[in-house]
C-alpha atoms as a PDB file:
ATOM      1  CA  UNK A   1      -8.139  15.596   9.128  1.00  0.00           C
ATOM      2  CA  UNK A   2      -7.049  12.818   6.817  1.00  0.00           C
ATOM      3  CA  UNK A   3      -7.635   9.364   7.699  1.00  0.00           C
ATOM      4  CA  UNK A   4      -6.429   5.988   6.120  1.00  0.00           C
ATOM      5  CA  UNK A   5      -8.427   2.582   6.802  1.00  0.00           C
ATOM      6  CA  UNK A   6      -6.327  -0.398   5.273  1.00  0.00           C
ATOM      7  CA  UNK A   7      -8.188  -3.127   4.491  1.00  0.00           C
ATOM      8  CA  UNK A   8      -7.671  -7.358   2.620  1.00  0.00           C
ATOM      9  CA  UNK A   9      -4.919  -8.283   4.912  1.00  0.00           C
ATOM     10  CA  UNK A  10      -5.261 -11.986   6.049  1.00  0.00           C
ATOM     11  CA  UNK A  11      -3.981 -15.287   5.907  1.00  0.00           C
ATOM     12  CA  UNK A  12      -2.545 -17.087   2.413  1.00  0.00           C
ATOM     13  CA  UNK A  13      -0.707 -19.974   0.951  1.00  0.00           C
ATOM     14  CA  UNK A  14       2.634 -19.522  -1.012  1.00  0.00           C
ATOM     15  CA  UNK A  15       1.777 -18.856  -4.121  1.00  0.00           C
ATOM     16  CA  UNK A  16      -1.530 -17.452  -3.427  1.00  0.00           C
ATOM     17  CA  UNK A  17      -2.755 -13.747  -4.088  1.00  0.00           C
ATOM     18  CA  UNK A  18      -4.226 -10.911  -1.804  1.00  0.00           C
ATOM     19  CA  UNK A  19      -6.081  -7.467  -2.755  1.00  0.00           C
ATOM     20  CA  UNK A  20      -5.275  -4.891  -0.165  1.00  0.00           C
ATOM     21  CA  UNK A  21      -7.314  -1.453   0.166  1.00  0.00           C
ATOM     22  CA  UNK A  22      -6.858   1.796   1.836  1.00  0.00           C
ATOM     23  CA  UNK A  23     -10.188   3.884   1.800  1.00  0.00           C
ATOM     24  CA  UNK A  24      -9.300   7.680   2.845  1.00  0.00           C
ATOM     25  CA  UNK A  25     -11.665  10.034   4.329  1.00  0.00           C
ATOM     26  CA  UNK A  26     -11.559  14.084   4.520  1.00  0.00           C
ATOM     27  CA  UNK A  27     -10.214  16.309   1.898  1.00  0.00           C
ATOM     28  CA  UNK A  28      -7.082  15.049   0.099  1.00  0.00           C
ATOM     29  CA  UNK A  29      -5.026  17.795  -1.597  1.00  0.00           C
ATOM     30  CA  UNK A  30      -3.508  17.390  -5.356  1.00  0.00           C
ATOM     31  CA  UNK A  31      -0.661  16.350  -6.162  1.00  0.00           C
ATOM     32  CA  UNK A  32      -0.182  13.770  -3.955  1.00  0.00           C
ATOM     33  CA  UNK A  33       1.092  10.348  -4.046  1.00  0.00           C
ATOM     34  CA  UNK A  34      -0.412   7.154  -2.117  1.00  0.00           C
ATOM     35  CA  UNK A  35       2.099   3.845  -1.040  1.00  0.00           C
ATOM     36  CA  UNK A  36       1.694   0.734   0.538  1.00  0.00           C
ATOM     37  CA  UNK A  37       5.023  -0.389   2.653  1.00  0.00           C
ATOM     38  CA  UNK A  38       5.455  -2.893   4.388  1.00  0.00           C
ATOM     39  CA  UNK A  39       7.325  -4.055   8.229  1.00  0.00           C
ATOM     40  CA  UNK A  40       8.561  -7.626   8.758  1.00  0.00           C
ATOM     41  CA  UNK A  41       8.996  -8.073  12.680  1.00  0.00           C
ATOM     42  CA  UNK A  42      12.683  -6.975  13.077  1.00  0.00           C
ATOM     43  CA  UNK A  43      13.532  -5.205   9.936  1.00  0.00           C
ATOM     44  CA  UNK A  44      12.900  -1.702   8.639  1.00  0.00           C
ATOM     45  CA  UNK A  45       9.410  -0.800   6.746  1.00  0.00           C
ATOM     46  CA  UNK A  46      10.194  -0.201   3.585  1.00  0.00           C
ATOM     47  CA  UNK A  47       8.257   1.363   0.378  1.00  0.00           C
ATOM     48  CA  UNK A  48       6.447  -1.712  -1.597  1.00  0.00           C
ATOM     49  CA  UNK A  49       4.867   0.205  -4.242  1.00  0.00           C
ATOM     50  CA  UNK A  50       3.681   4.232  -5.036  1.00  0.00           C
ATOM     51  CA  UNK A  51       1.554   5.687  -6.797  1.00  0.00           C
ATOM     52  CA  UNK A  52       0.626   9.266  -8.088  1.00  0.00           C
ATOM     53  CA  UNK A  53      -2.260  11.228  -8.163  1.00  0.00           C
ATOM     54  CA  UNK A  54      -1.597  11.542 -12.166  1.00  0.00           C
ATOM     55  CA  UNK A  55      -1.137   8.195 -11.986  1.00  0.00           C
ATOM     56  CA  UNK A  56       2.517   7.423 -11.751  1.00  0.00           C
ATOM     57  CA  UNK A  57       3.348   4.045 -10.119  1.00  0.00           C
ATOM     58  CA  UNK A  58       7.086   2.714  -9.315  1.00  0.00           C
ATOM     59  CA  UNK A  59       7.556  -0.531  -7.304  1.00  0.00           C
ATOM     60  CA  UNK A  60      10.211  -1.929  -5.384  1.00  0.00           C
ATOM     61  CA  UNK A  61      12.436  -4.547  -7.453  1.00  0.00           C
ATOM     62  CA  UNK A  62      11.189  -7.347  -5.282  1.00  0.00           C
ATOM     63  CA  UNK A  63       7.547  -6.884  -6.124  1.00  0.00           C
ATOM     64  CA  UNK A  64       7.864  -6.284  -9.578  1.00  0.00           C
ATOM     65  CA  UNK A  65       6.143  -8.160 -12.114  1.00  0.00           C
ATOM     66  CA  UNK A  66       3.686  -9.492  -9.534  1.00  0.00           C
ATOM     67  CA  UNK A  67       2.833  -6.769  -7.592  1.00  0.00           C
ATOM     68  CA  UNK A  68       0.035  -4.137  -8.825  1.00  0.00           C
ATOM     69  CA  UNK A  69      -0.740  -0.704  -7.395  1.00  0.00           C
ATOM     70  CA  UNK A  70      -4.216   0.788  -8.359  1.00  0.00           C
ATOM     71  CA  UNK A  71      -5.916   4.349  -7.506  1.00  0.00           C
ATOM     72  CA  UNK A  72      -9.536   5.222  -7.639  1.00  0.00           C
ATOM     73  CA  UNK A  73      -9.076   9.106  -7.142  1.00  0.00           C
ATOM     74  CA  UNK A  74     -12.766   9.794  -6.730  1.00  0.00           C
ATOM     75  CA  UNK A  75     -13.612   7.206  -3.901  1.00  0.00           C
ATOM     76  CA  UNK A  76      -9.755   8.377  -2.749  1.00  0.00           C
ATOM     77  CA  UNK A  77      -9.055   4.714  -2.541  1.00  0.00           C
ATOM     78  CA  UNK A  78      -5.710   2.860  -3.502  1.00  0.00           C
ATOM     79  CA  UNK A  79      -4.961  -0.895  -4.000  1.00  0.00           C
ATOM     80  CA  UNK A  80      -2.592  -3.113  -3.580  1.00  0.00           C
ATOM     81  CA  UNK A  81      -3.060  -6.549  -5.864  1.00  0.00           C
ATOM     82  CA  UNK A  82      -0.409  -9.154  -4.597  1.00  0.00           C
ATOM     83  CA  UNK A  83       0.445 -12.149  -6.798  1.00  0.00           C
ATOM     84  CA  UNK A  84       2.740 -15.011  -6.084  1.00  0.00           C
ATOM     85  CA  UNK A  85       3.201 -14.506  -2.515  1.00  0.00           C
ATOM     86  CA  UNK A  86       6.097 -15.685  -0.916  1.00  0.00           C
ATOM     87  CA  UNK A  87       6.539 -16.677   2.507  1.00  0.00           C
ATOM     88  CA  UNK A  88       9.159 -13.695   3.433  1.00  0.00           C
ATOM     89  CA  UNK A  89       6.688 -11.229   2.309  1.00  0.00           C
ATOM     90  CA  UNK A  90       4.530 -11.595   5.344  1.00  0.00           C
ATOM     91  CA  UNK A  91       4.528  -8.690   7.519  1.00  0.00           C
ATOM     92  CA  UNK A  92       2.071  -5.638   8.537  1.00  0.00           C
ATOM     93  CA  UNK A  93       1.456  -3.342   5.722  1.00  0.00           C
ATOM     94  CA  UNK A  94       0.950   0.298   5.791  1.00  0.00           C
ATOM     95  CA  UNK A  95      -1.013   2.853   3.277  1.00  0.00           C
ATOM     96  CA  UNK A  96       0.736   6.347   3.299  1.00  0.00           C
ATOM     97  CA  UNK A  97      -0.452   9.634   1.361  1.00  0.00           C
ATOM     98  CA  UNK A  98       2.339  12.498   1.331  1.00  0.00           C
ATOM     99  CA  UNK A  99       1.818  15.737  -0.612  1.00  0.00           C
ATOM    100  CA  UNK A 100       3.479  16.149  -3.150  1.00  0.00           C
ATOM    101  CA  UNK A 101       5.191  19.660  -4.931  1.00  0.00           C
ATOM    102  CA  UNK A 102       3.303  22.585  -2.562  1.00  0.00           C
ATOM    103  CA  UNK A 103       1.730  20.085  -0.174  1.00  0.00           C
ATOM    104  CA  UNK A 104       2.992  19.277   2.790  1.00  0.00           C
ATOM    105  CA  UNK A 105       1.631  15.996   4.688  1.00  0.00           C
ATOM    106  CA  UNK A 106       2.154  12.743   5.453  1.00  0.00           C
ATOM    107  CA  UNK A 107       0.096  10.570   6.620  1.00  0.00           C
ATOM    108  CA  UNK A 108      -0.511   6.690   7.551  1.00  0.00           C
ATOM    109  CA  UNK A 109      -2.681   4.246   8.013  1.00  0.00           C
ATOM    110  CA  UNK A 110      -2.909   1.731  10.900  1.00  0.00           C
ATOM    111  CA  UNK A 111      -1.821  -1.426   9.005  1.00  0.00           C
ATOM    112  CA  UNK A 112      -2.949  -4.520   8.253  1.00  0.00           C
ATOM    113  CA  UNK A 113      -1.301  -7.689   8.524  1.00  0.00           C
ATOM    114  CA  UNK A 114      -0.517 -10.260   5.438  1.00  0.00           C
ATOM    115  CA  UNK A 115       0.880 -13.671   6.239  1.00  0.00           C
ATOM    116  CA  UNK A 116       1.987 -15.855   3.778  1.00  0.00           C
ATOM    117  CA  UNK A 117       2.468 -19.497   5.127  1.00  0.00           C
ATOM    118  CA  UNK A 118       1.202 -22.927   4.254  1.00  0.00           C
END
């Protein structure tokens, strides 16, 4: 059983940065592709950034340019580096892993919440 353990949300200023991480534990099937999205209270989650298990990363416009996704495949641990946070980014966000090609799961993490605000 795969399980996902977000961690680096917290508090920040505008402007500021954040380093989220999402350690997973049991046996993790390749190809695959890990994501961070995110839920603002009252709107939908959607995908922040993606990355394969080749390596493969695509970001939402929003983030782009300031926004990095990382993957350590041994420790089976992906990142999330935030720069120039803006207020309307703050929400709870969520580490997936789906299966990619033959594989067939989907699974997420519990969250963890980022606030931007000064």
């Amino acid at each position: 059983q795969v399980q996902l353990v977000e961690s680096g949300g917290g508090l920040v200023q505008p402007g500021g940065s954040l380093r989220l991480s999402c350690a997973a534990s049991g046996s993790i099937f390749r190809p695959n592709a890990m994501g961070w999205y995110r839920q603002a209270p009252g709107k939908q989650r959607e995908l922040v950034a993606s990355i394969t298990s080749s390596g493969d990363a695509g970001y939402a416009e929003s983030v782009k340019g300031r926004f990095t996704i990382s993957r350590d495949n041994a420790n089976k641990t992906v990142y999330l580096q935030m720069n120039s946070l803006k207020p309307e980014e703050t929400a709870v966000y969520y580490c997936n892993i789906k299966g990619l090609g033959h594989n067939n799961f989907d699974i997420w993490g519990h969250g963890t919440q980022v606030t931007v605000s000064s």
